[in-house]
PDB file of N, CA and C in Angstrom:
ATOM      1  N   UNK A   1      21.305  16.633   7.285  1.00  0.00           N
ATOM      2  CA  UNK A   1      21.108  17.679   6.289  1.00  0.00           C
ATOM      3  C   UNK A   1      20.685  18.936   7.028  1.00  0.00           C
ATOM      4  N   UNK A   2      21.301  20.086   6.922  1.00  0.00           N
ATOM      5  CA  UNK A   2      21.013  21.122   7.413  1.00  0.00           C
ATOM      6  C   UNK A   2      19.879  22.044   7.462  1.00  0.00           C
ATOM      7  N   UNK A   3      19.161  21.936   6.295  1.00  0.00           N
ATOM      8  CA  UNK A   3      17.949  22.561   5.924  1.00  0.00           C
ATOM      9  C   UNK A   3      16.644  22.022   5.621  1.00  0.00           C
ATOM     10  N   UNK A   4      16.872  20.564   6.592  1.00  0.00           N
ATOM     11  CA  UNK A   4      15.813  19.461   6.853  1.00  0.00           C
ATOM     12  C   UNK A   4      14.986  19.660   7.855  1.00  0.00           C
ATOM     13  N   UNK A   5      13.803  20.243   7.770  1.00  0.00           N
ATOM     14  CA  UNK A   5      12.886  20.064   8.863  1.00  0.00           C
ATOM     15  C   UNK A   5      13.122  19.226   9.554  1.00  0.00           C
ATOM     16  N   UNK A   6      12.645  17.768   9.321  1.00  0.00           N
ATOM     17  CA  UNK A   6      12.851  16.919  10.423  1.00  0.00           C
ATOM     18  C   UNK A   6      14.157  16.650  11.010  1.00  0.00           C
ATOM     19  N   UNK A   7      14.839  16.683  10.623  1.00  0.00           N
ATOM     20  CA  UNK A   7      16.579  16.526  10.804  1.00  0.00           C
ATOM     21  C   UNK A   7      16.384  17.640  12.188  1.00  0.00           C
ATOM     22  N   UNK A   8      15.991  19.050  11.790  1.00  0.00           N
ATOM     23  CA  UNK A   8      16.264  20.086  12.925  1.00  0.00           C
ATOM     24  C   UNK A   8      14.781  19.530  13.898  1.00  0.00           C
ATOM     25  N   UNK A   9      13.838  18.470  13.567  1.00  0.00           N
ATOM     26  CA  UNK A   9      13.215  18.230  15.002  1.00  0.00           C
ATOM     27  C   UNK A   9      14.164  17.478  15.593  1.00  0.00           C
ATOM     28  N   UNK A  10      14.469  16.369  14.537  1.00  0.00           N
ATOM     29  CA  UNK A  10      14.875  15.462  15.576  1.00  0.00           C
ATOM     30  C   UNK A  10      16.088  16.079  16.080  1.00  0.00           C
ATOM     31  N   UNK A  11      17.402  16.744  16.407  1.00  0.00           N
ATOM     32  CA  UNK A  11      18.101  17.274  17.020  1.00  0.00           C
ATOM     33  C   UNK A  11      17.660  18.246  18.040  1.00  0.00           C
ATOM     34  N   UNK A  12      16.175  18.843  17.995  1.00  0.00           N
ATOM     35  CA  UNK A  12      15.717  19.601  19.103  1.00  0.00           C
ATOM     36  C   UNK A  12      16.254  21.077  18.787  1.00  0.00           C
ATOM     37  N   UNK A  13      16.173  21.088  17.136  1.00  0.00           N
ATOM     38  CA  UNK A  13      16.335  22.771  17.032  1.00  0.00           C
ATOM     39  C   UNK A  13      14.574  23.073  16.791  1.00  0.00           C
ATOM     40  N   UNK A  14      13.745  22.082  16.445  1.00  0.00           N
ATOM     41  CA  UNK A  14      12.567  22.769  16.270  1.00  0.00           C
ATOM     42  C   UNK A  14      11.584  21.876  17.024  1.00  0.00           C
ATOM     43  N   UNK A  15      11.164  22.660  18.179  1.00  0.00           N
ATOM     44  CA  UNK A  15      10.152  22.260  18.848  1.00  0.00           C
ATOM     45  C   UNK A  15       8.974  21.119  18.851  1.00  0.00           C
ATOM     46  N   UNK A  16       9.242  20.070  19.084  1.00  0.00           N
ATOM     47  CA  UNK A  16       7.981  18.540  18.950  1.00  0.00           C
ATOM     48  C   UNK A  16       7.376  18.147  19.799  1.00  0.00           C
ATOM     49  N   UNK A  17       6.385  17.391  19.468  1.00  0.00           N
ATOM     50  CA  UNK A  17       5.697  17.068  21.067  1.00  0.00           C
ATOM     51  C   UNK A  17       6.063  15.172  21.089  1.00  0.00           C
ATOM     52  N   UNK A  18       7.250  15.057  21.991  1.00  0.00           N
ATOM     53  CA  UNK A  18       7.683  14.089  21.601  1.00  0.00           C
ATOM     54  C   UNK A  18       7.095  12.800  22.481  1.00  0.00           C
ATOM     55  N   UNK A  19       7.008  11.918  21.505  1.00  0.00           N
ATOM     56  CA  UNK A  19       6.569  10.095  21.759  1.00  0.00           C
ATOM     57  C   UNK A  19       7.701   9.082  22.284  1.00  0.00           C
ATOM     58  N   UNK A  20       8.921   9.739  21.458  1.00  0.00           N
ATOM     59  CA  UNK A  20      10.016   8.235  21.340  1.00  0.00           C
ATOM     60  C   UNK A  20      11.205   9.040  20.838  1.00  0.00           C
ATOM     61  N   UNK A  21      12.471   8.374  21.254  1.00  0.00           N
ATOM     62  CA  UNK A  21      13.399   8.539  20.984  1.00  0.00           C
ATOM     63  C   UNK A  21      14.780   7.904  21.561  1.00  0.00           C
ATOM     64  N   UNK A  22      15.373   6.932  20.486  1.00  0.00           N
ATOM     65  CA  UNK A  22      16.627   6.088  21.056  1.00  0.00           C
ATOM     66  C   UNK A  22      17.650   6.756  19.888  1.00  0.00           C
ATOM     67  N   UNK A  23      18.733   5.772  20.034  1.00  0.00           N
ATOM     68  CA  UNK A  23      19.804   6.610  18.955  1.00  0.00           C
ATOM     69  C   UNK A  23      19.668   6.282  17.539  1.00  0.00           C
ATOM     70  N   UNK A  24      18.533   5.826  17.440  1.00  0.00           N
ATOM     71  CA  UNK A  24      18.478   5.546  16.085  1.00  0.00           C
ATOM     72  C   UNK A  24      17.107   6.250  15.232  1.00  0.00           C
ATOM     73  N   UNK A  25      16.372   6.628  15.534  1.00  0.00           N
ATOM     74  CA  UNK A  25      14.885   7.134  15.736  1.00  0.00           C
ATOM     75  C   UNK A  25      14.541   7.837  16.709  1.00  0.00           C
ATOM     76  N   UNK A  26      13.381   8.960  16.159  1.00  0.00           N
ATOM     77  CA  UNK A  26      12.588   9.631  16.878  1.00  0.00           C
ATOM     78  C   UNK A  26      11.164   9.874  16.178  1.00  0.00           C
ATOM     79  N   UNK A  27      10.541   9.966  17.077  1.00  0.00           N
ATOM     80  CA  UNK A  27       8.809   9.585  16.898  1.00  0.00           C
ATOM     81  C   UNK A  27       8.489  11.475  17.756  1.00  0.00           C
ATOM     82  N   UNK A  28       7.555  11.677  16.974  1.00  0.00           N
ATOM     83  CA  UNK A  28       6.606  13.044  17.926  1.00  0.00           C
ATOM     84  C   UNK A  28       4.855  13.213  17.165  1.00  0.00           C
ATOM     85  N   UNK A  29       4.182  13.956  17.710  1.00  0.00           N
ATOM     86  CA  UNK A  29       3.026  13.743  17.347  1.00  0.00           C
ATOM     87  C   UNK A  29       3.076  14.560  16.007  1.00  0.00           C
ATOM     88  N   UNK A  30       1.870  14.272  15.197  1.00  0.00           N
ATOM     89  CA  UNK A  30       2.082  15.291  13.735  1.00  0.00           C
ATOM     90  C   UNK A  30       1.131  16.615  14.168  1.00  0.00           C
ATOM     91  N   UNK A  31       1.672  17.765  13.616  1.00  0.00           N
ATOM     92  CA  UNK A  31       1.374  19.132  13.854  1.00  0.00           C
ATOM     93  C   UNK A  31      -0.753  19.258  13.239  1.00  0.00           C
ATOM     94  N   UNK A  32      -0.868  18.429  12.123  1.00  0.00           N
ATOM     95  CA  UNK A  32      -2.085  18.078  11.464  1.00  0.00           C
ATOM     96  C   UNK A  32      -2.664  17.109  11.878  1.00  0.00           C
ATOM     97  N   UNK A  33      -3.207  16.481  12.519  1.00  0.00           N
ATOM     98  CA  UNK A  33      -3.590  14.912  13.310  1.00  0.00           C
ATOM     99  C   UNK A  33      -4.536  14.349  11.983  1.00  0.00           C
ATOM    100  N   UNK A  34      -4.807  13.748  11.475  1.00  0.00           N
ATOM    101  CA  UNK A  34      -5.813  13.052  10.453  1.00  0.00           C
ATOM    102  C   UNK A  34      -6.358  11.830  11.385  1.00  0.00           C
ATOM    103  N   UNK A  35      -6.479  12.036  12.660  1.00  0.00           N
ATOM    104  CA  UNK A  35      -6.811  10.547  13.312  1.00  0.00           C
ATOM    105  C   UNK A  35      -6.428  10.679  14.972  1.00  0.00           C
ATOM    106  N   UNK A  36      -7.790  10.344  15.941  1.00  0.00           N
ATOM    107  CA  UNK A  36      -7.229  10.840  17.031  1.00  0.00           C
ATOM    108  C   UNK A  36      -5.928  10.377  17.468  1.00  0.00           C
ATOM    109  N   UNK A  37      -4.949   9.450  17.325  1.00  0.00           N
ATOM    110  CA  UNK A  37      -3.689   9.030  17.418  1.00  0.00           C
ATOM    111  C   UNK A  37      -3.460   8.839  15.757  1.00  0.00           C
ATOM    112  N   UNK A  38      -1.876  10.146  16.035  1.00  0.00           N
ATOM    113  CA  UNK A  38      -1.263  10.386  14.685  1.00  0.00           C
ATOM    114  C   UNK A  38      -0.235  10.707  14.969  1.00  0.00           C
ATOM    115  N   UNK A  39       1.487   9.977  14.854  1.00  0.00           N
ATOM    116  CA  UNK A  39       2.399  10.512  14.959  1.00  0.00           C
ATOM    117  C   UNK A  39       3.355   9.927  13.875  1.00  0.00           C
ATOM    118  N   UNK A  40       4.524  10.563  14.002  1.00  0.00           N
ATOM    119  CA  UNK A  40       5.233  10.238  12.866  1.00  0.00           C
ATOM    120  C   UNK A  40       7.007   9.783  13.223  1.00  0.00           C
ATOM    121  N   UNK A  41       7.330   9.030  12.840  1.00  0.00           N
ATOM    122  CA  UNK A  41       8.819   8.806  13.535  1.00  0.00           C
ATOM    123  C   UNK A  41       9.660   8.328  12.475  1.00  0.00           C
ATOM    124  N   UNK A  42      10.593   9.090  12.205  1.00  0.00           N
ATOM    125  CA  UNK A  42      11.439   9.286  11.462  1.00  0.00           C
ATOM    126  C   UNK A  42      13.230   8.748  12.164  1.00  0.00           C
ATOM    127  N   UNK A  43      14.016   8.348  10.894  1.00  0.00           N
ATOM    128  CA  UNK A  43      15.153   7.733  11.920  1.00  0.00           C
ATOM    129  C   UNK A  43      15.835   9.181  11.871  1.00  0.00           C
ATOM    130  N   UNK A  44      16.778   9.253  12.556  1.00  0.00           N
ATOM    131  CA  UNK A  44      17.875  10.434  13.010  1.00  0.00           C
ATOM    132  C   UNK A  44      18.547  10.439  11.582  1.00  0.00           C
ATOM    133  N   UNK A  45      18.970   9.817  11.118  1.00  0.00           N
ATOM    134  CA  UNK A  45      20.280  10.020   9.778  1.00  0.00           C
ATOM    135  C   UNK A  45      19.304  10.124   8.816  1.00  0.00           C
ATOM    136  N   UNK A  46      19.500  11.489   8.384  1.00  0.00           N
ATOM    137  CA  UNK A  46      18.717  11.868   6.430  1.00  0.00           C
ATOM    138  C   UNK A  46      18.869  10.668   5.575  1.00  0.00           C
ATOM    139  N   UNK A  47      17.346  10.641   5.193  1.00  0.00           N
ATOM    140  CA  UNK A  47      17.443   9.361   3.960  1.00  0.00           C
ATOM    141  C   UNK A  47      16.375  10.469   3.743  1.00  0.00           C
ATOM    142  N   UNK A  48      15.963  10.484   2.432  1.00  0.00           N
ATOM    143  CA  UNK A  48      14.795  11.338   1.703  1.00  0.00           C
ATOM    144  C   UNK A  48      13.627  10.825   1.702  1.00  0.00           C
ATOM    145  N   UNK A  49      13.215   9.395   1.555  1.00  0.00           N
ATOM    146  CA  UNK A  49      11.617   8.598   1.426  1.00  0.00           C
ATOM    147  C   UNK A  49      12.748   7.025   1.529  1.00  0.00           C
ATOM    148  N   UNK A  50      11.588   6.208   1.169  1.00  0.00           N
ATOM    149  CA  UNK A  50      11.687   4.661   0.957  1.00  0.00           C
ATOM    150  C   UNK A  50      12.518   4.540  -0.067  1.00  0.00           C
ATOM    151  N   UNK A  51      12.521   5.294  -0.875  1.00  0.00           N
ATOM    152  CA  UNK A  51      13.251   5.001  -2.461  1.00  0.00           C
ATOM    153  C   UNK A  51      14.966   5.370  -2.295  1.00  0.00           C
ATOM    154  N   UNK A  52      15.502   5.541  -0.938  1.00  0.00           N
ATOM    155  CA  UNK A  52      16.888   6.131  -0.761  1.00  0.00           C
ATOM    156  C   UNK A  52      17.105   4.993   0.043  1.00  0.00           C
ATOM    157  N   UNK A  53      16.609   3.969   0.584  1.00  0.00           N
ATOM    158  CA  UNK A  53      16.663   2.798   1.740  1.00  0.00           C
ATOM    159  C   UNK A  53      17.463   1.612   0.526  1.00  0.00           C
ATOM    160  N   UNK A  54      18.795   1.584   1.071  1.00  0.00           N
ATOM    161  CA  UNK A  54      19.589   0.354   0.426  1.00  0.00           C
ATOM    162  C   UNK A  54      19.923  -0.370   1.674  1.00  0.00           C
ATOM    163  N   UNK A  55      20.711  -1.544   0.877  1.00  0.00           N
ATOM    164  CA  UNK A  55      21.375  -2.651   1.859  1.00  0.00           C
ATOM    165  C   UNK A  55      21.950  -2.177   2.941  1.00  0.00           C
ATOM    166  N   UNK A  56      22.656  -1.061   2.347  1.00  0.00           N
ATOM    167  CA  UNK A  56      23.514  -0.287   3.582  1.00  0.00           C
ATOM    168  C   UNK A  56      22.830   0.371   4.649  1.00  0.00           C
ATOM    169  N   UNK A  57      21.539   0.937   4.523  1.00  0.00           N
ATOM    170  CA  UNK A  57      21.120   1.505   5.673  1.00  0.00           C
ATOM    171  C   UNK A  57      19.904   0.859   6.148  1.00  0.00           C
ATOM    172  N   UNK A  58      19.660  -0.270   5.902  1.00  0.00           N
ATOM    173  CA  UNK A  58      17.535  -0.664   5.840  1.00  0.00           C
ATOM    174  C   UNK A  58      17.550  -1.206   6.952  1.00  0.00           C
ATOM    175  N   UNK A  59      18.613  -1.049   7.992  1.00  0.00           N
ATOM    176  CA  UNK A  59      18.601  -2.028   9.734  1.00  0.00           C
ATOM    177  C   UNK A  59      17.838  -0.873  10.253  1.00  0.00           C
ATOM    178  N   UNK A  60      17.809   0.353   9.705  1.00  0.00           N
ATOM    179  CA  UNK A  60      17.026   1.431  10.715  1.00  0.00           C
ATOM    180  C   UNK A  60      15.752   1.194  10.078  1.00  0.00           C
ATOM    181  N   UNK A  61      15.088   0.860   8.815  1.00  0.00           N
ATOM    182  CA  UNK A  61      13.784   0.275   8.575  1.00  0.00           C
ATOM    183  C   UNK A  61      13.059  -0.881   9.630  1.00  0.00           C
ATOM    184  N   UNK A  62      14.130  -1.595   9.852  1.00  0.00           N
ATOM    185  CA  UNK A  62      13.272  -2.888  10.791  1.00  0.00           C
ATOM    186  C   UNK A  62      13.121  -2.279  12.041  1.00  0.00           C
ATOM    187  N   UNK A  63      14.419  -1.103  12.541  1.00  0.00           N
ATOM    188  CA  UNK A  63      14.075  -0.949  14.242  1.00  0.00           C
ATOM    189  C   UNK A  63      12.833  -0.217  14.016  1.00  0.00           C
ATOM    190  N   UNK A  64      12.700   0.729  13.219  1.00  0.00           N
ATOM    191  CA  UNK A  64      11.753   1.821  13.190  1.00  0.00           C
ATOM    192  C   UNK A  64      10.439   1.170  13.295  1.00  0.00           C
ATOM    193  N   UNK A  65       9.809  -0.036  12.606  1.00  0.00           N
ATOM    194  CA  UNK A  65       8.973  -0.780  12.614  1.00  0.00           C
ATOM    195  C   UNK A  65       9.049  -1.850  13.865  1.00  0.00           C
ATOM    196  N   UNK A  66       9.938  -1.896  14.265  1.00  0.00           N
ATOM    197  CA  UNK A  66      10.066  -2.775  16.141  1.00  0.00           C
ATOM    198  C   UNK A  66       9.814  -1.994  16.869  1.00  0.00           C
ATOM    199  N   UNK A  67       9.915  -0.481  16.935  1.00  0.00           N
ATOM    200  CA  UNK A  67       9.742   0.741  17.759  1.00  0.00           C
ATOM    201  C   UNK A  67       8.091   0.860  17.743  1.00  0.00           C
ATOM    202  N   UNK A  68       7.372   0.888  16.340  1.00  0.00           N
ATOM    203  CA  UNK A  68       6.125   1.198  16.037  1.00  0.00           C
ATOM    204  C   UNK A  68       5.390   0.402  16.602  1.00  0.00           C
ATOM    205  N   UNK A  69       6.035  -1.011  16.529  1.00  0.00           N
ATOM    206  CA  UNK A  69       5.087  -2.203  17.068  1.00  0.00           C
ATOM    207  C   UNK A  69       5.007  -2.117  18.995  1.00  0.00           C
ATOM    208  N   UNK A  70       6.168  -1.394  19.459  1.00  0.00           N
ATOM    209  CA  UNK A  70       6.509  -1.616  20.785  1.00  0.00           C
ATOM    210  C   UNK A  70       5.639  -0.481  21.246  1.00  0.00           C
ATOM    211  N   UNK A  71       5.753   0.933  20.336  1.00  0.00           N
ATOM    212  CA  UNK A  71       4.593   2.201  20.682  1.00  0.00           C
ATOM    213  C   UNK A  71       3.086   1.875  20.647  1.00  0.00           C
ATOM    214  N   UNK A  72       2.766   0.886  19.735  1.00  0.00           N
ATOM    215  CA  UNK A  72       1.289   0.589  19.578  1.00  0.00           C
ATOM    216  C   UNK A  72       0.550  -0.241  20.581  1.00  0.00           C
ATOM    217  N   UNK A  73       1.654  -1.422  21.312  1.00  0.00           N
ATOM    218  CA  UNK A  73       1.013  -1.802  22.061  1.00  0.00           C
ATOM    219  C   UNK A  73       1.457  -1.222  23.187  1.00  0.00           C
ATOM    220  N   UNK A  74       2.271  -0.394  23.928  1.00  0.00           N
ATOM    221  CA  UNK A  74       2.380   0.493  24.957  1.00  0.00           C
ATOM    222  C   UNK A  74       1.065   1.933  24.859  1.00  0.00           C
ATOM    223  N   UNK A  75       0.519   2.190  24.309  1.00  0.00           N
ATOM    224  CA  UNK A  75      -0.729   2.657  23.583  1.00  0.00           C
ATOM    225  C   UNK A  75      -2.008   1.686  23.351  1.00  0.00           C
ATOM    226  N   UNK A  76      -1.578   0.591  23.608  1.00  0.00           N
ATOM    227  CA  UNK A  76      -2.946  -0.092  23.677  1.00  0.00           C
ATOM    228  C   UNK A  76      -3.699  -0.273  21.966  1.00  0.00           C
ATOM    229  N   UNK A  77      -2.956  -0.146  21.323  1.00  0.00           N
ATOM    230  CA  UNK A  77      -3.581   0.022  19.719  1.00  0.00           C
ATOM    231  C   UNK A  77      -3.401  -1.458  19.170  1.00  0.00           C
ATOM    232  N   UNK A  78      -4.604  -1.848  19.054  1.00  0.00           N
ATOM    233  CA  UNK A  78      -4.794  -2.783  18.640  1.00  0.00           C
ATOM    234  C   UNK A  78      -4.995  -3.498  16.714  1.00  0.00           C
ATOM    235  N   UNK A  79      -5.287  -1.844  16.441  1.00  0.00           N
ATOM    236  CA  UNK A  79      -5.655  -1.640  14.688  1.00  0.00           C
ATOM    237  C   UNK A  79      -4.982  -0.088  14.876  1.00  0.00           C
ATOM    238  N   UNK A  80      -3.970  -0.511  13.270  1.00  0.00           N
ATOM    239  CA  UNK A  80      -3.620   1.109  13.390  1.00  0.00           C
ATOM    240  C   UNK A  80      -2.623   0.624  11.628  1.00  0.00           C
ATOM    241  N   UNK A  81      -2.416   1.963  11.777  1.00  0.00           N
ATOM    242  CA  UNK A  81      -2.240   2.361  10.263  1.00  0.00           C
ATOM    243  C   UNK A  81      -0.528   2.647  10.173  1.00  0.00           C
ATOM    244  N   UNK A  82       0.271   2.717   8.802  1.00  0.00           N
ATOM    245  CA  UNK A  82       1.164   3.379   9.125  1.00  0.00           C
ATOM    246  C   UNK A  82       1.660   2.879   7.227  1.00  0.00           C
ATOM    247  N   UNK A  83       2.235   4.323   7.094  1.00  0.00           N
ATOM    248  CA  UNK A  83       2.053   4.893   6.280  1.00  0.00           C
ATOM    249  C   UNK A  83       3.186   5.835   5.676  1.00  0.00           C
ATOM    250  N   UNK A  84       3.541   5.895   4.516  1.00  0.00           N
ATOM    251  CA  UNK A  84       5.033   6.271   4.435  1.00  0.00           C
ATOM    252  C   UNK A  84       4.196   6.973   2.599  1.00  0.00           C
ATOM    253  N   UNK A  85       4.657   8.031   2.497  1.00  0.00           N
ATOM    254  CA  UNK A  85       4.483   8.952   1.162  1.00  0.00           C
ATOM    255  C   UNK A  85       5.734   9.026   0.507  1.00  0.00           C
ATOM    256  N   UNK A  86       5.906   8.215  -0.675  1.00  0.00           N
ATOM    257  CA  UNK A  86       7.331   8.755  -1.541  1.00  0.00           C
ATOM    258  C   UNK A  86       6.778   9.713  -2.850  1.00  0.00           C
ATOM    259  N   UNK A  87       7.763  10.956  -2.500  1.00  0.00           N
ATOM    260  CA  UNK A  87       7.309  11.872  -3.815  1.00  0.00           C
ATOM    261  C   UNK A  87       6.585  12.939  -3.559  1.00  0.00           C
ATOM    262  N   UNK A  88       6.430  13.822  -4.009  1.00  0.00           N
ATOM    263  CA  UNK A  88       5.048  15.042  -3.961  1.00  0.00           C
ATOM    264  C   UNK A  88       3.776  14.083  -4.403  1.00  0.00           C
ATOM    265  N   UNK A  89       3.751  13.569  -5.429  1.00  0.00           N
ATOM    266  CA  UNK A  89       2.375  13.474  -6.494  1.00  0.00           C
ATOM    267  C   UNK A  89       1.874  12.440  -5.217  1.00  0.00           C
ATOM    268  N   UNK A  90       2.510  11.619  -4.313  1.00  0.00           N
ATOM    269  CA  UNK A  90       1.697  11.290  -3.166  1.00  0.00           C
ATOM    270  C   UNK A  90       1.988  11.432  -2.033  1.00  0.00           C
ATOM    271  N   UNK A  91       1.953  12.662  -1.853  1.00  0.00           N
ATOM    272  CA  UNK A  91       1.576  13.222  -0.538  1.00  0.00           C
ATOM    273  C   UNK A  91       2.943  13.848  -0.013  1.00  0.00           C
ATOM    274  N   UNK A  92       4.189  13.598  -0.422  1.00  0.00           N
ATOM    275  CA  UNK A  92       5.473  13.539   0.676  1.00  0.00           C
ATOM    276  C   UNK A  92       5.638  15.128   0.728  1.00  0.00           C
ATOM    277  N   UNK A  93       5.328  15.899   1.862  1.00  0.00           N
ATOM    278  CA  UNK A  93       5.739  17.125   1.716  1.00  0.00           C
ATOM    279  C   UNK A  93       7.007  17.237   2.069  1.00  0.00           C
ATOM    280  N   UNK A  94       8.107  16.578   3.521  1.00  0.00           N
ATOM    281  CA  UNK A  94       8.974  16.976   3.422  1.00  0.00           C
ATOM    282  C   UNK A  94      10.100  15.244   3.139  1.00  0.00           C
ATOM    283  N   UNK A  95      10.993  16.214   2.525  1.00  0.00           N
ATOM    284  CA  UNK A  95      11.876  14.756   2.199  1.00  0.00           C
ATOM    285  C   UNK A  95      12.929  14.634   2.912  1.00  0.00           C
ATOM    286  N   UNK A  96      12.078  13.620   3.837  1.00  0.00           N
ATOM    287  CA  UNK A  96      12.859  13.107   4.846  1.00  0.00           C
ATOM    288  C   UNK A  96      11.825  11.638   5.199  1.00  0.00           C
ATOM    289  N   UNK A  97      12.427  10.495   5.071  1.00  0.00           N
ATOM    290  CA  UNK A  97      11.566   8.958   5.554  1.00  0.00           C
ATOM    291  C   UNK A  97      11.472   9.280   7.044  1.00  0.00           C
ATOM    292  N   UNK A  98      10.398   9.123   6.744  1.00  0.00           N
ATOM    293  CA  UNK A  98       9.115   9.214   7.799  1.00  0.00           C
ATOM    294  C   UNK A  98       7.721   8.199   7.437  1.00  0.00           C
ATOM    295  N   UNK A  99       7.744   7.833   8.610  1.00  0.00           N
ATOM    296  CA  UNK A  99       6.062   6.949   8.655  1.00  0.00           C
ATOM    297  C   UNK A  99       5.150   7.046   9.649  1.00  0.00           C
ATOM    298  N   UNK A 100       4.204   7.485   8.829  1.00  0.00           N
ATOM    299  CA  UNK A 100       2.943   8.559   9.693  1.00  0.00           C
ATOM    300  C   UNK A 100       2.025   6.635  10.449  1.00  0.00           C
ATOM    301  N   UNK A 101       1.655   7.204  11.382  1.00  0.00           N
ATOM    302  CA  UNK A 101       1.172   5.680  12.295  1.00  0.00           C
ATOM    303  C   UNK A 101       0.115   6.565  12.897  1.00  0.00           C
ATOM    304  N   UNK A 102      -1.164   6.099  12.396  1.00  0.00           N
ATOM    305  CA  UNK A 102      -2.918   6.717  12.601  1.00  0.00           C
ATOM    306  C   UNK A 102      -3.468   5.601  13.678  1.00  0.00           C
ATOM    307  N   UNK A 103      -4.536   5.945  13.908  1.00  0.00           N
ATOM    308  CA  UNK A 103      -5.002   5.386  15.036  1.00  0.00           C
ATOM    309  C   UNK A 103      -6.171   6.009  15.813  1.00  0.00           C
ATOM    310  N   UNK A 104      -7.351   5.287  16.209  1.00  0.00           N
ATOM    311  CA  UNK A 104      -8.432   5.753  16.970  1.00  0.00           C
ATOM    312  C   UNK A 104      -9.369   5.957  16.122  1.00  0.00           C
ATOM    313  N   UNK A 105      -9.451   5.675  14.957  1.00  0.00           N
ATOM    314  CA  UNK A 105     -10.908   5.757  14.210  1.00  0.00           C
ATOM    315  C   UNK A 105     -10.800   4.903  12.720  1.00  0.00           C
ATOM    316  N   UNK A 106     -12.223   4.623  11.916  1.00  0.00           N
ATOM    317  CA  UNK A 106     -12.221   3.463  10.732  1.00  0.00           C
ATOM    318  C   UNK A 106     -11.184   4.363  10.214  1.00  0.00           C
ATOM    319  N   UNK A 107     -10.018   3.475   9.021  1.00  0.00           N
ATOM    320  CA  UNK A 107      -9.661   3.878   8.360  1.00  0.00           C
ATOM    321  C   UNK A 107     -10.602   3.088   6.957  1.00  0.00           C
ATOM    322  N   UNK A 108     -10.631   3.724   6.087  1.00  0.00           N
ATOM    323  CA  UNK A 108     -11.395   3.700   4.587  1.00  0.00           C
ATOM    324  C   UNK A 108      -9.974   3.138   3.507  1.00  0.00           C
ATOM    325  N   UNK A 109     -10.606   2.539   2.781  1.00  0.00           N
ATOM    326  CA  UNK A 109      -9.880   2.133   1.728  1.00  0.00           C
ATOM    327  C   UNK A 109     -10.479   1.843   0.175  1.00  0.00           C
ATOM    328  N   UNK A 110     -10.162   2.715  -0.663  1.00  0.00           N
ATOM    329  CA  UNK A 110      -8.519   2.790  -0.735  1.00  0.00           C
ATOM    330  C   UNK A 110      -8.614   4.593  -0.326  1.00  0.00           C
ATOM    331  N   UNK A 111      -7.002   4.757   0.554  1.00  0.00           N
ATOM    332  CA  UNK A 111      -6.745   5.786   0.983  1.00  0.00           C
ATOM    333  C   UNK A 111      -6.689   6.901  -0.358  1.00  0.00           C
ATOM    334  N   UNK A 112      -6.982   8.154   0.390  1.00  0.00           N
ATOM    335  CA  UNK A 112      -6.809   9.279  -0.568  1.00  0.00           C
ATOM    336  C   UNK A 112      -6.952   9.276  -1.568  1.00  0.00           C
TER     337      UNK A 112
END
């Protein structure tokens, strides 16, 4: 999508401080940190949130979560968070699936 923030990180039209990246996903740190380790990795092909993930595309759901698990312990994270916003009314500012992955301090529950 052309007028996708993340779409233009992950192609490297807009500047990231990047974690990860294979042909299916890319990970960079978030611009707002809520947690001393906070990044966010989103797959390469526009899907809008969780609620656009069908049969046809949900193989980039499992790598994205094999990637997270492979970043956390290459990071040494032993407890960590991760976290996906569908919608405005919780939280999703831009629409594009993405899952924010916190780390380095208590998380509280219930969130927000």
């Amino acid at each position: 999508m052309s007028d996708c923030l993340f779409c233009k990180i992950s192609a490297g039209e807009i500047p990231s401080k990047k974690v990860y990246e294979d042909e299916l996903c890319y990970a960079f740190h978030d611009i707002a940190p809520q947690a001393p380790v906070h990044f966010l990795i989103i797959p390469k092909a526009h899907l809008a949130s969780v609620s656009a993930v069908t049969p046809d595309n949900c193989a980039v759901v499992g790598h994205i979560f094999a990637v997270i698990a492979k970043l956390a312990a290459e990071m040494g994270l032993d407890s960590y968070r991760v976290v996906s916003n569908i919608g405005a009314q919780a939280g999703q500012s831009v629409p594009h699936l993405h899952f924010h992955v916190l780390s380095g301090r208590d998380m509280t529950w219930p969130p927000g």
